[in-house]
N, C-alpha and C. Protein backbone atom coordinates (compact mmCIF):
# COMPACT_ATOMS: atom_id res chain seq x y z
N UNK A 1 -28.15 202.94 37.24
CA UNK A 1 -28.63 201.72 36.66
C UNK A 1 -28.63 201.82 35.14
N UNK A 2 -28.81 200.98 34.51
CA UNK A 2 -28.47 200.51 32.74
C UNK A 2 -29.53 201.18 32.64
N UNK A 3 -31.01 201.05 33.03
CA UNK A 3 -31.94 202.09 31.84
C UNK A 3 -31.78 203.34 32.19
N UNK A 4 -31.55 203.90 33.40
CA UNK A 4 -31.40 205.45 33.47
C UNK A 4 -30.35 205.95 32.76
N UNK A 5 -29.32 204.95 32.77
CA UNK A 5 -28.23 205.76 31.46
C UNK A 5 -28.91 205.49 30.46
N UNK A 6 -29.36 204.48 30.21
CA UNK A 6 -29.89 204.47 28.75
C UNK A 6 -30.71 206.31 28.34
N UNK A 7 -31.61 206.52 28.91
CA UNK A 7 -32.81 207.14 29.27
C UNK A 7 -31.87 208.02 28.70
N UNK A 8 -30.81 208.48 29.50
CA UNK A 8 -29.90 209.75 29.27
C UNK A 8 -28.93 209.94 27.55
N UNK A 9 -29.12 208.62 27.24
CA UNK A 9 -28.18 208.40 26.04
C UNK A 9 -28.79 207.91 24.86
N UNK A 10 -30.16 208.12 25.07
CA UNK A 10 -31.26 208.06 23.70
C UNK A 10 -32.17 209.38 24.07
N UNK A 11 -31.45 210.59 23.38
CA UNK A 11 -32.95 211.84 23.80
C UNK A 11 -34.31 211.09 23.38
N UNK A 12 -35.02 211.76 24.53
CA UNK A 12 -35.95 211.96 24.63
C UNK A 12 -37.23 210.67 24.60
N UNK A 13 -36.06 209.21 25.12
CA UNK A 13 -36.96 208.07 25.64
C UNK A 13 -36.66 208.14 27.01
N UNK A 14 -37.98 207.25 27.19
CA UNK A 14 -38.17 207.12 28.79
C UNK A 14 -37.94 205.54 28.75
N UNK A 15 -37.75 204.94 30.09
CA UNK A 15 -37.52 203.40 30.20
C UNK A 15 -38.02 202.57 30.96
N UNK A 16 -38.68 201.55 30.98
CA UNK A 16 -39.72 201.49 31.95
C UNK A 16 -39.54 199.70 32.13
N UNK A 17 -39.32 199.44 33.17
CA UNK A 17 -39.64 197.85 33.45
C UNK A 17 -41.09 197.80 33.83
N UNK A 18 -41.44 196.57 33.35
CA UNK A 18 -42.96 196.59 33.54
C UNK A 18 -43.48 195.00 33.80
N UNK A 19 -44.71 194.76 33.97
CA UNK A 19 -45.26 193.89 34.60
C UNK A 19 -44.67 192.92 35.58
N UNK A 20 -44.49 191.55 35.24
CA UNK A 20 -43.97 190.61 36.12
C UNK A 20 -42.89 190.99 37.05
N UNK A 21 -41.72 191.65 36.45
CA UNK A 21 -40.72 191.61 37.26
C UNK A 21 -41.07 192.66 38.24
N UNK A 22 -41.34 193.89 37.98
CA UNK A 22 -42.00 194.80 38.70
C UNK A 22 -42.91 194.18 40.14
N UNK A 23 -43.34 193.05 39.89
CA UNK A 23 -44.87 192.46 40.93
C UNK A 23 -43.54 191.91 41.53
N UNK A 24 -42.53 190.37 40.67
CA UNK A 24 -41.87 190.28 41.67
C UNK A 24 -40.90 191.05 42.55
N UNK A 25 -40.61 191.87 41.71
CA UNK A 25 -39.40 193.12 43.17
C UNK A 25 -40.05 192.92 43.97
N UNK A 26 -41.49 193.70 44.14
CA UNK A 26 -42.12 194.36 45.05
C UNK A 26 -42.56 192.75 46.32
N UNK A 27 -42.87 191.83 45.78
CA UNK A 27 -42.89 190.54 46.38
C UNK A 27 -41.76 190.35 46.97
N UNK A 28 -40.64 190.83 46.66
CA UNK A 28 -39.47 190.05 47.15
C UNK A 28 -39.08 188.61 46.62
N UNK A 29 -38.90 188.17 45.68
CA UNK A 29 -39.04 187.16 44.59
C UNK A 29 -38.51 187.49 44.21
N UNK A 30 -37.71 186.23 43.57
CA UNK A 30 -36.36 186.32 42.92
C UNK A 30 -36.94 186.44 41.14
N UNK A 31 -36.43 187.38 40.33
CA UNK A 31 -36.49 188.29 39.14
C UNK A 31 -35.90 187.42 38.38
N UNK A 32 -36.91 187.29 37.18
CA UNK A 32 -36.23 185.89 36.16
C UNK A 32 -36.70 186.57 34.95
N UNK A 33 -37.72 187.02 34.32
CA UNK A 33 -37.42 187.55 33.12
C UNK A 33 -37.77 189.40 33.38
N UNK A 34 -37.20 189.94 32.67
CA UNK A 34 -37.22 191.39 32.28
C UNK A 34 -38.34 192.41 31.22
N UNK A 35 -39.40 192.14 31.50
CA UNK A 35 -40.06 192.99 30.54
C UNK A 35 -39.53 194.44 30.31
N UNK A 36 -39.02 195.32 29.23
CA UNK A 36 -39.07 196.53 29.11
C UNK A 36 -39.95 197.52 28.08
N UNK A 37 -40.15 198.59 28.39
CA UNK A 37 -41.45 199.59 27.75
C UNK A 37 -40.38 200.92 27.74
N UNK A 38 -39.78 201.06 26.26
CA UNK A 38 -39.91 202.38 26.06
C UNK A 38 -40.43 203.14 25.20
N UNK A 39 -40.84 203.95 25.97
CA UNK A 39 -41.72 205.37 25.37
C UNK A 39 -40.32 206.55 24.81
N UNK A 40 -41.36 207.24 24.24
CA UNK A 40 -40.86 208.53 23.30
C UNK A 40 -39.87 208.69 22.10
N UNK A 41 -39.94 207.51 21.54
CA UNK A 41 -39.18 207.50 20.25
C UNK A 41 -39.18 206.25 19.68
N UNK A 42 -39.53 206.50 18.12
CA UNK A 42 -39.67 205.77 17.30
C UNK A 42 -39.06 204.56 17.21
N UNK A 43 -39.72 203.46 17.13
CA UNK A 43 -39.10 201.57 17.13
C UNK A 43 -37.69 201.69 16.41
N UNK A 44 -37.44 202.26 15.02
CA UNK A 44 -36.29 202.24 14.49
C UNK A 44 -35.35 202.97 15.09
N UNK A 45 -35.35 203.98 16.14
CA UNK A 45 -34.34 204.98 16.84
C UNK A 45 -33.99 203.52 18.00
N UNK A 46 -34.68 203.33 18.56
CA UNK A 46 -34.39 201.95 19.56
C UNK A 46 -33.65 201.14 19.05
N UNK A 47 -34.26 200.32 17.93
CA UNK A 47 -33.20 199.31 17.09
C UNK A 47 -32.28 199.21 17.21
N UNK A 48 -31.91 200.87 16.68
CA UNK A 48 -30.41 201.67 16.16
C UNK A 48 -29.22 201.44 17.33
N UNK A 49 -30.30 202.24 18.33
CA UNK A 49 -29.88 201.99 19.69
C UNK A 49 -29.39 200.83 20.41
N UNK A 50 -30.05 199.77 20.07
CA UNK A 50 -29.90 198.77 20.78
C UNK A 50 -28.81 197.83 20.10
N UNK A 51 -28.87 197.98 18.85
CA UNK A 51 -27.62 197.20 17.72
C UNK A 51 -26.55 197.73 18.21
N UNK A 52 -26.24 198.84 18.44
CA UNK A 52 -25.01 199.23 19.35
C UNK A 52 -24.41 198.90 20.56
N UNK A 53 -25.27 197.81 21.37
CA UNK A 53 -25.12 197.48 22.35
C UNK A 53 -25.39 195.70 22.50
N UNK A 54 -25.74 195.60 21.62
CA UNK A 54 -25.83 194.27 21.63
C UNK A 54 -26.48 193.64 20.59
N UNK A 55 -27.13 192.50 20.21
CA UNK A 55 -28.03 191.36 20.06
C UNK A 55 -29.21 192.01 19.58
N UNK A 56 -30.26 192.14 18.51
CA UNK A 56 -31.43 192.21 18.80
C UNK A 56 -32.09 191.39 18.14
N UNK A 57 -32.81 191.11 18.24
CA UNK A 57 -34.32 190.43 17.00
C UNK A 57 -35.59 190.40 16.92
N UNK A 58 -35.83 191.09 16.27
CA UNK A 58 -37.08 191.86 15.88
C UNK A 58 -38.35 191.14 15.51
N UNK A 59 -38.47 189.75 16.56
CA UNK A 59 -39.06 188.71 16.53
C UNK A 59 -40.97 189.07 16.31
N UNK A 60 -40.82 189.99 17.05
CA UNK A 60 -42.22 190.74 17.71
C UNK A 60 -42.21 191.82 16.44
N UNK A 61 -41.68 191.88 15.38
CA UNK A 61 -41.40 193.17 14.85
C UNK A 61 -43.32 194.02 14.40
N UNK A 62 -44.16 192.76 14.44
CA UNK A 62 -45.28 193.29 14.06
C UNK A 62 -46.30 193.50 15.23
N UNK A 63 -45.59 193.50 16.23
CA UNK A 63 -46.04 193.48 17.83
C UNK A 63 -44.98 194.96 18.56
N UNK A 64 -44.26 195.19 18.13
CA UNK A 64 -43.78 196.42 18.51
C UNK A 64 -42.71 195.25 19.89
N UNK A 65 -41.95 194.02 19.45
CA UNK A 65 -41.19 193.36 20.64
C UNK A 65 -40.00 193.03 19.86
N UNK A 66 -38.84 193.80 20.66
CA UNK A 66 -37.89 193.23 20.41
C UNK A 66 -36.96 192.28 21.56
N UNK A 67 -36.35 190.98 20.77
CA UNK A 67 -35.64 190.53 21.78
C UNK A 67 -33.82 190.91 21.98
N UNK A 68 -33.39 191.46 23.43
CA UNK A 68 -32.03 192.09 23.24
C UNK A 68 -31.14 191.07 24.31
N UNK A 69 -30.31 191.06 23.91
CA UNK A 69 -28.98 190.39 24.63
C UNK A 69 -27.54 191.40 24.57
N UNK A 70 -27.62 191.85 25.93
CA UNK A 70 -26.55 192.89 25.88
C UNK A 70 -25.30 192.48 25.49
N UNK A 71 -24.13 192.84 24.28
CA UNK A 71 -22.87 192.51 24.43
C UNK A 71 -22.19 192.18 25.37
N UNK A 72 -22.31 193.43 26.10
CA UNK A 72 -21.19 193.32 27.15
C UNK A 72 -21.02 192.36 29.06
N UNK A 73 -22.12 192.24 29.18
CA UNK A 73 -22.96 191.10 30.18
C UNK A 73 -23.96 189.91 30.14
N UNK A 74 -24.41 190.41 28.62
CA UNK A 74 -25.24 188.89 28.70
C UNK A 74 -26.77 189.09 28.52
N UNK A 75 -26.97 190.46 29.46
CA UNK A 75 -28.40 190.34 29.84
C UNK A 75 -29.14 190.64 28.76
N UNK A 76 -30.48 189.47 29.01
CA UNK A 76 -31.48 189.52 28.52
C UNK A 76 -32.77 190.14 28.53
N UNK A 77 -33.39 191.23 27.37
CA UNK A 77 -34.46 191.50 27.69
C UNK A 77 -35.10 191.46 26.59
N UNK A 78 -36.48 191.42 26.95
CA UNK A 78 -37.61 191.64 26.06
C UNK A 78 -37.92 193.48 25.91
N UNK A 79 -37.88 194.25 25.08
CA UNK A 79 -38.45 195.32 25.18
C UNK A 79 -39.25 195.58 23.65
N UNK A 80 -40.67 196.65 24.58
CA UNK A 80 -41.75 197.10 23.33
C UNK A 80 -41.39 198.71 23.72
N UNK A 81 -42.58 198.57 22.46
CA UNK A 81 -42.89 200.23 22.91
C UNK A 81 -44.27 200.48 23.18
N UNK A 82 -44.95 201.09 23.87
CA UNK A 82 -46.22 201.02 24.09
C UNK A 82 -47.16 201.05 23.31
N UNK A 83 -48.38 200.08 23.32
CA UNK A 83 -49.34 199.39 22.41
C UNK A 83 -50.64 199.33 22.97
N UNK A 84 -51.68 199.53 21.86
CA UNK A 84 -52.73 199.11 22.31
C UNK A 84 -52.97 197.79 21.49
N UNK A 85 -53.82 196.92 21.86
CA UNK A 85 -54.57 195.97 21.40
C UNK A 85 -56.23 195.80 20.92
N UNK A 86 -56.46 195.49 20.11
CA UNK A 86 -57.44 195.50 19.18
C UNK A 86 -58.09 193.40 19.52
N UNK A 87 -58.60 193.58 20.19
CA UNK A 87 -58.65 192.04 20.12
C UNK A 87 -60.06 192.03 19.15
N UNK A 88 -60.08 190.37 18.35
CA UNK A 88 -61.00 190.55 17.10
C UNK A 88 -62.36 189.78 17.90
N UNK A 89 -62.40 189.38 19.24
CA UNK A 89 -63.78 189.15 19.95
C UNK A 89 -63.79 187.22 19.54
N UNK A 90 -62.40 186.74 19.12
CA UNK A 90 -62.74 185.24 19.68
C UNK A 90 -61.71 184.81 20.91
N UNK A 91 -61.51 185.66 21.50
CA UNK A 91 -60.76 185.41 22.36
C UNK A 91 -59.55 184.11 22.34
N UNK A 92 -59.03 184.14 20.91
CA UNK A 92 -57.90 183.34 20.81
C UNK A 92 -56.46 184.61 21.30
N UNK A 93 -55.60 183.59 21.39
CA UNK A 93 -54.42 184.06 22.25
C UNK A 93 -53.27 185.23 21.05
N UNK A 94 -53.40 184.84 20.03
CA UNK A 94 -53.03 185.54 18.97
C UNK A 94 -54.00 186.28 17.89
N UNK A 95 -55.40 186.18 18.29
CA UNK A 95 -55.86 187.04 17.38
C UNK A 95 -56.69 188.16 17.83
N UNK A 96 -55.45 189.28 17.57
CA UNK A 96 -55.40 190.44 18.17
C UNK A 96 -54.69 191.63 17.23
N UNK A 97 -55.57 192.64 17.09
CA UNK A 97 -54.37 193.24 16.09
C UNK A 97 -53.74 195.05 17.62
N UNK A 98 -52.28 194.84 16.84
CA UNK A 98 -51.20 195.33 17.68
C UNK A 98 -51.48 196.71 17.49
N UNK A 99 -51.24 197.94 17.63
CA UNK A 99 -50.62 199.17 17.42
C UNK A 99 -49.77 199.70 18.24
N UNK A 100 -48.54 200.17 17.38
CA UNK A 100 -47.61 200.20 18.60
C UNK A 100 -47.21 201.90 18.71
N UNK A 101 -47.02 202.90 19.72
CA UNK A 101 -47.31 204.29 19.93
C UNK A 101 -46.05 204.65 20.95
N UNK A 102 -44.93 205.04 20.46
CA UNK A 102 -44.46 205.77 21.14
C UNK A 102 -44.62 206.90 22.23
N UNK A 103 -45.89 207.69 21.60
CA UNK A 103 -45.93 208.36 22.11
C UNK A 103 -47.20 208.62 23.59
N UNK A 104 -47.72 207.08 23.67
CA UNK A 104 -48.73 206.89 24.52
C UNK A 104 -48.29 206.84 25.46
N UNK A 105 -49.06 207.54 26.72
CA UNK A 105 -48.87 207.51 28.03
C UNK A 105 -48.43 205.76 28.57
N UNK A 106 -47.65 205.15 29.39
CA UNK A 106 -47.41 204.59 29.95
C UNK A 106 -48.58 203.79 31.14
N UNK A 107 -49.59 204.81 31.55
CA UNK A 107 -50.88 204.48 32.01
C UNK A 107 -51.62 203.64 31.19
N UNK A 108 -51.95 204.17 29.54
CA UNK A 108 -52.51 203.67 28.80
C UNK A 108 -51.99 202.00 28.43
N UNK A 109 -50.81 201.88 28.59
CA UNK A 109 -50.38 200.49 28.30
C UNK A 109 -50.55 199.74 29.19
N UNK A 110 -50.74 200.22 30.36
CA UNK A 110 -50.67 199.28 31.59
C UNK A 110 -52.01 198.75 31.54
N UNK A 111 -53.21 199.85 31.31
CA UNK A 111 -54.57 199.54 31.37
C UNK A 111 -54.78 198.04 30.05
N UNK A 112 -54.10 198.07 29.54
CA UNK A 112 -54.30 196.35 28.39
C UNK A 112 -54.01 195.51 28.95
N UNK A 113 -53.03 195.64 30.28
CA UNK A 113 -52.94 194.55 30.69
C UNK A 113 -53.78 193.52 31.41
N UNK A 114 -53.44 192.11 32.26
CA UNK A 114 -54.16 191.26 32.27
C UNK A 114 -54.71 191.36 33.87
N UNK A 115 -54.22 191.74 34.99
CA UNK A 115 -54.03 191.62 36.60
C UNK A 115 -53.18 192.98 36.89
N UNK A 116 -54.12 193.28 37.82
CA UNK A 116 -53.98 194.39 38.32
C UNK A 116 -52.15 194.70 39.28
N UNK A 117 -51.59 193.14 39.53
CA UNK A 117 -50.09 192.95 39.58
C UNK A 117 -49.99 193.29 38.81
N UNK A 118 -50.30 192.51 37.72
CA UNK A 118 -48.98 192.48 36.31
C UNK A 118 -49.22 194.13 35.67
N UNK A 119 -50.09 195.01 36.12
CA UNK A 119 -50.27 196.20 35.27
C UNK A 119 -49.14 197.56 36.28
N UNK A 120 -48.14 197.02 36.61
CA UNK A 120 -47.05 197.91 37.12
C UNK A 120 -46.02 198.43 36.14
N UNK A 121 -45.39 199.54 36.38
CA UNK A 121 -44.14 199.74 35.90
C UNK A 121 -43.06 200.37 36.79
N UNK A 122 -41.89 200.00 36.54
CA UNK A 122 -40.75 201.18 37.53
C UNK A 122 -40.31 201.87 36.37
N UNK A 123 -40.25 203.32 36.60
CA UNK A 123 -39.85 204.33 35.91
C UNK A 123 -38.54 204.36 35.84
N UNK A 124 -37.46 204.03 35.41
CA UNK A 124 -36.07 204.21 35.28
C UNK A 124 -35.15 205.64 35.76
N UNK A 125 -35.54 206.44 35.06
CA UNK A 125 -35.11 207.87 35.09
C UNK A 125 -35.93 208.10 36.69
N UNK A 126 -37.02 207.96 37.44
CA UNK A 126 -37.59 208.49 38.57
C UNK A 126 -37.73 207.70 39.69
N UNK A 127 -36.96 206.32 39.39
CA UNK A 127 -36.84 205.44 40.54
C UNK A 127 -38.10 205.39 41.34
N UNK A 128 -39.42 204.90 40.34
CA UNK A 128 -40.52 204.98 41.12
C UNK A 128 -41.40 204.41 40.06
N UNK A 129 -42.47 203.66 40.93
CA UNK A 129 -43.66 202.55 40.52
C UNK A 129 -44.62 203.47 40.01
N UNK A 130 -45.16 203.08 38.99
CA UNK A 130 -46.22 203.39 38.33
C UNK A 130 -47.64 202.65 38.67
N UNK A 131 -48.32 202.86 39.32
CA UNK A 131 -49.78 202.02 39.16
C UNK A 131 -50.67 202.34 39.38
N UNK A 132 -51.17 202.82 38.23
CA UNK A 132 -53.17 203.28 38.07
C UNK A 132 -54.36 202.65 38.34
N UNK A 133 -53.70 200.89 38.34
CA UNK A 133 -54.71 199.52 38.77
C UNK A 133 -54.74 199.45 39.99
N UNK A 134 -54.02 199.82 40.94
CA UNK A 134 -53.94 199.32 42.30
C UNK A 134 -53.41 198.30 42.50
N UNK A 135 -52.62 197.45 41.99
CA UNK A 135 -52.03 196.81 41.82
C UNK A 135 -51.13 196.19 43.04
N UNK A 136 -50.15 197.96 43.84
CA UNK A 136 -49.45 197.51 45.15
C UNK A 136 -50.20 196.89 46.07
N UNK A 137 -51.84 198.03 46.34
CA UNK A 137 -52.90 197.53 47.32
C UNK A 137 -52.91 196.12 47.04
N UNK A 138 -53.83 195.22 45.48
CA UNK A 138 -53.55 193.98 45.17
C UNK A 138 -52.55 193.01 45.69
N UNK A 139 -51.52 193.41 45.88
CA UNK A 139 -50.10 192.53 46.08
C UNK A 139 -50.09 192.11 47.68
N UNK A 140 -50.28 193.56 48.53
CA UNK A 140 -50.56 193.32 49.91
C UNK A 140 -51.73 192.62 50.49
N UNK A 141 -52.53 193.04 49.59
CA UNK A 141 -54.20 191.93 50.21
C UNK A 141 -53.83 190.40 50.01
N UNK A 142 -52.99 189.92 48.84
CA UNK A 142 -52.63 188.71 48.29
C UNK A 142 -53.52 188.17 47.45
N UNK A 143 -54.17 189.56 46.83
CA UNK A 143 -55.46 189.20 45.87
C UNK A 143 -55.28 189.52 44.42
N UNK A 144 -55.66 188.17 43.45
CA UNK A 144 -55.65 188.81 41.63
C UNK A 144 -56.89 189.05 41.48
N UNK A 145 -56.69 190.57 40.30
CA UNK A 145 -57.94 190.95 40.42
C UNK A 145 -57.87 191.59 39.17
N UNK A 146 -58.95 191.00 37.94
CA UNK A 146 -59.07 191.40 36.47
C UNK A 146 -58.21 193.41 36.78
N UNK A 147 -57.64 194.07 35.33
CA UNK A 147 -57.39 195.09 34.85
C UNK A 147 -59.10 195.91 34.24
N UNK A 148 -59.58 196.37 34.89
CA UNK A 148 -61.24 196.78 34.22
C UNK A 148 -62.13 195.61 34.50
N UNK A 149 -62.83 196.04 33.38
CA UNK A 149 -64.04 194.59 33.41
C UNK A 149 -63.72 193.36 33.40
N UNK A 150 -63.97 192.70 34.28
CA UNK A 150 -63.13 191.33 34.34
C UNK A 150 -63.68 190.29 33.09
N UNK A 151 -64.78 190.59 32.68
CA UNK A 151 -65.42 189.49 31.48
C UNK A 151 -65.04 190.06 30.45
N UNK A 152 -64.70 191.53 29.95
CA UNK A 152 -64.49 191.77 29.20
C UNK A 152 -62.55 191.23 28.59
N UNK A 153 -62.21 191.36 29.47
CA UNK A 153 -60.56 190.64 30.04
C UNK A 153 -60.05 189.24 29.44
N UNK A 154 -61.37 188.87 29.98
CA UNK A 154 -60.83 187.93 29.51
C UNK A 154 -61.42 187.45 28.36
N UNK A 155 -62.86 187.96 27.89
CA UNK A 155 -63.06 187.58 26.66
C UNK A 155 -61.77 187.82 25.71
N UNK A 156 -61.30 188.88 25.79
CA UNK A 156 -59.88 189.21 24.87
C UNK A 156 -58.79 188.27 25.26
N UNK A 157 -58.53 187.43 25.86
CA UNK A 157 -57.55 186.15 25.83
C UNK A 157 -57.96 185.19 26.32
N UNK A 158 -58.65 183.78 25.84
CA UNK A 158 -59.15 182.61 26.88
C UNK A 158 -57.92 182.56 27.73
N UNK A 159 -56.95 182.77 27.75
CA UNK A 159 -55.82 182.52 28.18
C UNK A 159 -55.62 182.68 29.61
N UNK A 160 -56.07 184.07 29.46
CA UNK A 160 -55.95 184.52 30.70
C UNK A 160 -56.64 183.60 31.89
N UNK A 161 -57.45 183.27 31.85
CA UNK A 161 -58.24 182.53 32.49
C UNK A 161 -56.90 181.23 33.23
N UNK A 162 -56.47 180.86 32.23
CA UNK A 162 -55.22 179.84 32.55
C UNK A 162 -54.13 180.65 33.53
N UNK A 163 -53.60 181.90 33.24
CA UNK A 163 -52.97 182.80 33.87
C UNK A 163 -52.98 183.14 35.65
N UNK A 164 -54.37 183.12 35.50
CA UNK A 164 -54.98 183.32 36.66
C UNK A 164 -54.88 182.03 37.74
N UNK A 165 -54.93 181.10 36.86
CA UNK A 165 -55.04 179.94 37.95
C UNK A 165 -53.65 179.65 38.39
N UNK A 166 -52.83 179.99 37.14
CA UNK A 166 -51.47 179.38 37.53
C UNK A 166 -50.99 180.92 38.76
N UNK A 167 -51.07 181.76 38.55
CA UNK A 167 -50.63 182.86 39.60
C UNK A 167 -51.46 183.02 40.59
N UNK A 168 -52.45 182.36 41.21
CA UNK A 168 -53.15 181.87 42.51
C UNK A 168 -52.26 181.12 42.82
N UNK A 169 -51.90 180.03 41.99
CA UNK A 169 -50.82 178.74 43.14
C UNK A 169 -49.93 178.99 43.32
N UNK A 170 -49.00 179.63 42.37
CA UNK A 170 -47.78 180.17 42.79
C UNK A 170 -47.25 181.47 42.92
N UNK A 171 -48.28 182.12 43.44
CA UNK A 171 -48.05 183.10 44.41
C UNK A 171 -49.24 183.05 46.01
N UNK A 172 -50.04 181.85 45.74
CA UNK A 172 -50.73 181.55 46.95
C UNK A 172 -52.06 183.11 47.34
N UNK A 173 -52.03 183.62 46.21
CA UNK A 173 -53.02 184.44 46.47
C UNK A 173 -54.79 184.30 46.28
N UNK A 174 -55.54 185.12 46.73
CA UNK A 174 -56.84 184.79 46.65
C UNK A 174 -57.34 185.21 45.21
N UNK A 175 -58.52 185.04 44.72
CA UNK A 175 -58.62 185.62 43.55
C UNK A 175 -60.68 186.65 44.13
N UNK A 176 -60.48 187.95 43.59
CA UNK A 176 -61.05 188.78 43.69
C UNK A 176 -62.43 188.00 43.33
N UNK A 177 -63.63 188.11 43.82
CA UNK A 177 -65.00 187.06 43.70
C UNK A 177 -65.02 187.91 42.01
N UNK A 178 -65.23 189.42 41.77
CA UNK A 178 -65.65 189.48 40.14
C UNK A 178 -65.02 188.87 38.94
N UNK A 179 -63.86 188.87 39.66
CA UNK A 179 -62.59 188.68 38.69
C UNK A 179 -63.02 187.04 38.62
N UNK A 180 -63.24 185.90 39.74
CA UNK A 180 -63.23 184.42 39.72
C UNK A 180 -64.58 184.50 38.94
N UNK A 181 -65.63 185.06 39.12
CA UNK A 181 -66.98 185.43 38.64
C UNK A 181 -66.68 184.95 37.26
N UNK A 182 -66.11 185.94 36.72
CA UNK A 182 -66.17 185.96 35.10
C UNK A 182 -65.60 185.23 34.76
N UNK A 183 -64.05 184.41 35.31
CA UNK A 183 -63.50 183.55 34.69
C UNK A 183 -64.00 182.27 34.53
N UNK A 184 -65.10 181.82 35.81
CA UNK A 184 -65.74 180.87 35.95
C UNK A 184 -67.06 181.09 34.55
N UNK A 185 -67.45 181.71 34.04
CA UNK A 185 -68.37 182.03 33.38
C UNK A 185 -67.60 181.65 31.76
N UNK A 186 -66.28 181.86 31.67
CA UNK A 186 -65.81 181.96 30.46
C UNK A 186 -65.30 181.12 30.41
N UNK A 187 -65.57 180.18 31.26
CA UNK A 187 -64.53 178.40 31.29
C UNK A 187 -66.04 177.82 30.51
């Protein structure tokens, strides 16, 4: 597959699809956008990397996101490098400050995320799911269920709250009572 060669043809990054598309594989759902996460080398070694192969734009450049369009097929992806978030406690959708870490565990990025789905990754190089949230369990119960503290979650994006409702209907799942708890509290 394209990231395991990749993996092999940038020492010493790893390549990681992550959230959404990851939930849909595993759903069996048809795969419409591409999140990617690579770890172990510096944003400008990627760039470098990726200008060689295609398209990039460094849209996200203060978010650690670049957007790529491969030369040679077309395909589109979004890729970061792993980040924590700093949210500033008004729970607006952009005010958040970024840090972006090559060298952070892959666990650690997942834990920022929003739903214990969306906090997956497939490992490229090991042809295998990553998930510290429980996330698969989540998928099979047909339940969303906050990443940690669910009030704390969502205090860091009103957004989420919107997130949640729209991925109950269209994925027809239940929503976890702590997780509805807090969102109902933060509406």
């Amino acid at each position: 597959n394209l990231l395991e060669r990749w993996s092999a043809e940038l020492p010493g990054s790893r390549w990681f699809v992550v959230g959404g598309a990851v939930r849909d594989a595993l759903l069996e759902r048809p795969l419409q956008d591409f999140d990617v996460l690579v770890a172990g080398v510096p944003f400008e070694d990627v760039i470098a990397f990726l200008e060689a192969r295609g398209s990039v734009d460094a849209v996200g450049r203060m978010f650690g996101v670049l957007k790529f369009v491969a030369e040679e097929d077309g395909l589109a992806l979004d890729i970061a490098l792993p980040r924590r978030e700093r949210p500033a406690g008004t729970g607006g959708y952009r005010d958040v400050e970024t840090e972006s870490d090559p060298s952070m565990p892959i666990e650690d990025d997942l834990g920022r995320r929003d739903f214990t789905v969306n906090a997956l990754a497939w490992d490229a190089a090991n042809d295998a799911v990553i998930d510290p949230h429980g996330g698969k369990d989540d998928l099979e119960k047909r339940t969303l269920r906050a990443v940690g503290d669910p009030e704390g979650r969502f205090a860091e994006d009103y957004t989420r709250v919107l997130r949640l409702l729209r991925f109950a209907a269209q994925l027809d799942f239940e929503i976890e009572w702590e997780t509805w708890k807090a969102a109902r509290e933060i509406v």
